[in-house]
Protein backbone atom coordinates (compact mmCIF):
# COMPACT_ATOMS: atom_id res chain seq x y z
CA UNK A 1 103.80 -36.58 -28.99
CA UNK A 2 100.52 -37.53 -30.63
CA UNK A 3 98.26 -39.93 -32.11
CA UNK A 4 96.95 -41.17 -35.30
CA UNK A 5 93.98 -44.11 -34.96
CA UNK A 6 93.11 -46.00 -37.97
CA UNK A 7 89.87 -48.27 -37.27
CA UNK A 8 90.21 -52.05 -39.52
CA UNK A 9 86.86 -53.99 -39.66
CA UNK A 10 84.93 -57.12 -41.23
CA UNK A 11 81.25 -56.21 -42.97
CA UNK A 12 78.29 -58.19 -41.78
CA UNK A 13 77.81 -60.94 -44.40
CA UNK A 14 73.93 -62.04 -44.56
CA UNK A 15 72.99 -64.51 -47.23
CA UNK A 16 69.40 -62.48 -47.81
CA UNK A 17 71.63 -59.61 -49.13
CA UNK A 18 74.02 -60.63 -51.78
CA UNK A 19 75.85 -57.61 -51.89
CA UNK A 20 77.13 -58.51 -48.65
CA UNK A 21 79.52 -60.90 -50.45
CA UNK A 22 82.15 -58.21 -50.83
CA UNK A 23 83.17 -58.10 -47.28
CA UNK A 24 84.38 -61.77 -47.13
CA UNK A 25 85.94 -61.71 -50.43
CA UNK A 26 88.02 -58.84 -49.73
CA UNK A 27 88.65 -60.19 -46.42
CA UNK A 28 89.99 -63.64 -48.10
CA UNK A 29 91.82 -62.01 -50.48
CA UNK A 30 93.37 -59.45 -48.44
CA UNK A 31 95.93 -61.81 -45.85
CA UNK A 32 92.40 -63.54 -44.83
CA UNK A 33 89.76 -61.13 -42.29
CA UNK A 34 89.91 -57.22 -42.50
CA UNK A 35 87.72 -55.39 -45.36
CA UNK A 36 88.06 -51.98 -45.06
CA UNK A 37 89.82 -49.32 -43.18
CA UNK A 38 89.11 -45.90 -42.09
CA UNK A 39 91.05 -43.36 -40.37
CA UNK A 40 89.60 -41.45 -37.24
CA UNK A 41 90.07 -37.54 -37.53
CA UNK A 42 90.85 -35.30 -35.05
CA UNK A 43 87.36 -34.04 -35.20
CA UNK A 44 86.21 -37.79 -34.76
CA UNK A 45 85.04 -38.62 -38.02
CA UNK A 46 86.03 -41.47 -39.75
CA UNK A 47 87.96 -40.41 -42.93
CA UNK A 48 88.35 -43.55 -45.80
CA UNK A 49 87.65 -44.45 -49.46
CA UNK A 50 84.52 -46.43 -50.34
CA UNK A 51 82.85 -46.85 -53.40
CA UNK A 52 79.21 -46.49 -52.23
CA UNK A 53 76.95 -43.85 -50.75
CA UNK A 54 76.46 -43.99 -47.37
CA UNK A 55 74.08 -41.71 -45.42
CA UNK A 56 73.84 -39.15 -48.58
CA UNK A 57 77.74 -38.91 -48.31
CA UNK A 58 79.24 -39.44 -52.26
CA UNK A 59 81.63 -42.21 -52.79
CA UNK A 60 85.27 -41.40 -52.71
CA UNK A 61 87.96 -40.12 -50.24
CA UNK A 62 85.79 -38.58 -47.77
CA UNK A 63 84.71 -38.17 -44.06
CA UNK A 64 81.99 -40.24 -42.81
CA UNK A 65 80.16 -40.06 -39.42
CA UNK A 66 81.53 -42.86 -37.02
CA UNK A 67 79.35 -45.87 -37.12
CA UNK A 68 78.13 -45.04 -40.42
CA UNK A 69 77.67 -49.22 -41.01
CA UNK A 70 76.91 -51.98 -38.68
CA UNK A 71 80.04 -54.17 -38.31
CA UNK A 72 80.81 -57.76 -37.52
CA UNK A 73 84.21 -56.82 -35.54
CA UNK A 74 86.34 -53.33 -35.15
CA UNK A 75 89.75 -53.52 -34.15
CA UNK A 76 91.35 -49.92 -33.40
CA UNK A 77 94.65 -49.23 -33.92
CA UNK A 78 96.82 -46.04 -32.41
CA UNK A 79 100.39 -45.22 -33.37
CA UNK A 80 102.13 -42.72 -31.30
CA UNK A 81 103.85 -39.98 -33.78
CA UNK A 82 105.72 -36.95 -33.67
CA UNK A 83 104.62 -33.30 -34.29
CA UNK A 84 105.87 -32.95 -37.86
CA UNK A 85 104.53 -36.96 -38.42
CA UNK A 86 100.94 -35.54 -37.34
CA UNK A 87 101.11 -32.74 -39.52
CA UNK A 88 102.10 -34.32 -42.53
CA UNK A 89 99.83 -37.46 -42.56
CA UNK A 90 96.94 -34.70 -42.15
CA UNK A 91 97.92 -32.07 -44.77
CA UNK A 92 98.65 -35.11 -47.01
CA UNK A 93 94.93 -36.78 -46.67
CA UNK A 94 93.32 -33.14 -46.53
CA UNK A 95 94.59 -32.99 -50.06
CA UNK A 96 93.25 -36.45 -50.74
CA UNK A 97 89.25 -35.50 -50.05
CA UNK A 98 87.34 -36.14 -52.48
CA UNK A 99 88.67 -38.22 -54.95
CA UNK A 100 86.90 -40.88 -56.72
CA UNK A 101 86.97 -44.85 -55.48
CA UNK A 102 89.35 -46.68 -57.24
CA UNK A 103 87.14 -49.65 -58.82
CA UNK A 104 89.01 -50.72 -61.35
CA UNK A 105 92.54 -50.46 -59.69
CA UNK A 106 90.75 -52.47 -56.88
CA UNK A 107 89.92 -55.07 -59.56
CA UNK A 108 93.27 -54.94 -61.12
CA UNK A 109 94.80 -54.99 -57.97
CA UNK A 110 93.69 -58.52 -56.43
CA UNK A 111 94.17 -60.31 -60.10
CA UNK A 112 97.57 -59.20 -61.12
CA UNK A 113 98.70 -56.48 -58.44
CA UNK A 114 99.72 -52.86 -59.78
CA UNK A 115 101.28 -49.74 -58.73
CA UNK A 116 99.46 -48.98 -56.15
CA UNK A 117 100.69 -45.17 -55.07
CA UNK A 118 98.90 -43.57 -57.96
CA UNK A 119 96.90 -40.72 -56.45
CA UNK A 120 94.53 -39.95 -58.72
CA UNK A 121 91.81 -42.47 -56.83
CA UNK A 122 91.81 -45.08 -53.97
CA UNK A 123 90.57 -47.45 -52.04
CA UNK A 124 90.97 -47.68 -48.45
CA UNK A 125 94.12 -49.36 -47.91
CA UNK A 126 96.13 -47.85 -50.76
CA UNK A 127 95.62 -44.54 -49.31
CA UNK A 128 96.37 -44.93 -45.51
CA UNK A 129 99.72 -46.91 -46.88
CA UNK A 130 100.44 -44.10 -49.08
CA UNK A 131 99.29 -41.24 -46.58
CA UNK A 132 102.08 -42.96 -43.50
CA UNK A 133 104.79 -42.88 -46.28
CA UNK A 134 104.38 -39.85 -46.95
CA UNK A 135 104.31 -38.49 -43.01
CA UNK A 136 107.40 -40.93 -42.39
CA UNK A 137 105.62 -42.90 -40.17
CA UNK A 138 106.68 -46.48 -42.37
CA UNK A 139 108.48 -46.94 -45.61
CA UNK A 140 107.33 -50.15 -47.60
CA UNK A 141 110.14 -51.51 -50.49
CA UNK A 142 108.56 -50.35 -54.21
CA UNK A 143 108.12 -54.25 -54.81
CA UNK A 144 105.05 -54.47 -53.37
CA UNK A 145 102.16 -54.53 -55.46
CA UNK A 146 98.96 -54.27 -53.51
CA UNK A 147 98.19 -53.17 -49.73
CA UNK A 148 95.30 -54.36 -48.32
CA UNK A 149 93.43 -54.13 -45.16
CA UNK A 150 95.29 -57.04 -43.10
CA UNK A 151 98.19 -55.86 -45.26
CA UNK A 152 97.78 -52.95 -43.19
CA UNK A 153 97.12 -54.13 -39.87
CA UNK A 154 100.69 -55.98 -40.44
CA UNK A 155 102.38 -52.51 -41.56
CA UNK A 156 100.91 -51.08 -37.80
CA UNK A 157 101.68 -54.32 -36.03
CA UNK A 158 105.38 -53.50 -37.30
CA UNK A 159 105.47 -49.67 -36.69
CA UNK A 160 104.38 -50.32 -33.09
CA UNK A 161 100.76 -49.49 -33.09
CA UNK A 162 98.61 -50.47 -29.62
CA UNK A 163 95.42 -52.56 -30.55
CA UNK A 164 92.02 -51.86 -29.56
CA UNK A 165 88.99 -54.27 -30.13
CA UNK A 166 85.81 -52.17 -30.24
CA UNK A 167 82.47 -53.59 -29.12
């Protein structure tokens, strides 16, 4: 058996920097606290879809050093999978490097909801929903419009997942 460990967390809001806003918001609009969501690689880094550069490292589907942002709170969470679950989840998001931040299906997605499994572009939450479906680790009914980050803490409360809170 072995592990996959997705890391949810809140931004740091601070009223001097506006752009700070977009934590909270997605937060509030997301079942109410997390903001974004990375998964941890097996060579540590954390792998997710944002839409800004970080440390020289180009928006998009791609793997960012770990603590690449301050955060107000990190909550860890670890589902034990199988072999062939392991495999697939990382042959599925090795073919998802690289492509661009979904913006606009972000947008689209909190004022009317959409089909969310398109993988032509992400954001965070889309993709780790889309990447467990597709290693068999949960199934969510094609009803659903959106996943967001609590929207995915709830999918790994349900599969099982162990909870870590990180300093």
């Amino acid at each position: 058996m072995k592990s996959i460990t997705w890391q949810t967390v809140r931004g740091l809001f601070d009223w001097r920097h506006p752009g700070t806003i977009t934590s909270p918001v997605i937060g509030f609009f997301g079942a109410g606290y997390y903001s974004h969501i990375d998964v941890i690689t097996p060579f540590n880094y954390l792998r997710g879809a944002r839409s800004d550069v970080i440390q020289g490292i180009e928006p998009g589907y791609r793997d960012r050093p770990q603590n690449y942002e301050k955060w107000a709170k990190q909550t860890r969470w670890t589902l034990s999978v199988t072999d062939e679950q392991f495999q697939a989840y990382w042959d599925y998001s090795n073919l998802q490097i690289g492509k661009p931040y979904d913006t606009h299906g972000l947008i689209e997605t909190f004022a009317l909801g959409r089909a969310w499994q398109d993988d032509g572009s992400w954001w965070c939450s889309e993709e780790v929903a889309m990447n467990g479906q597709v290693a068999g680790l949960w199934k969510l009914p094609p009803e659903i419009l959106r996943v967001t980050p609590g929207d995915n803490v709830m999918i790994f409360v349900g599969a099982g997942a162990t909870r870590q809170e990180m300093p």
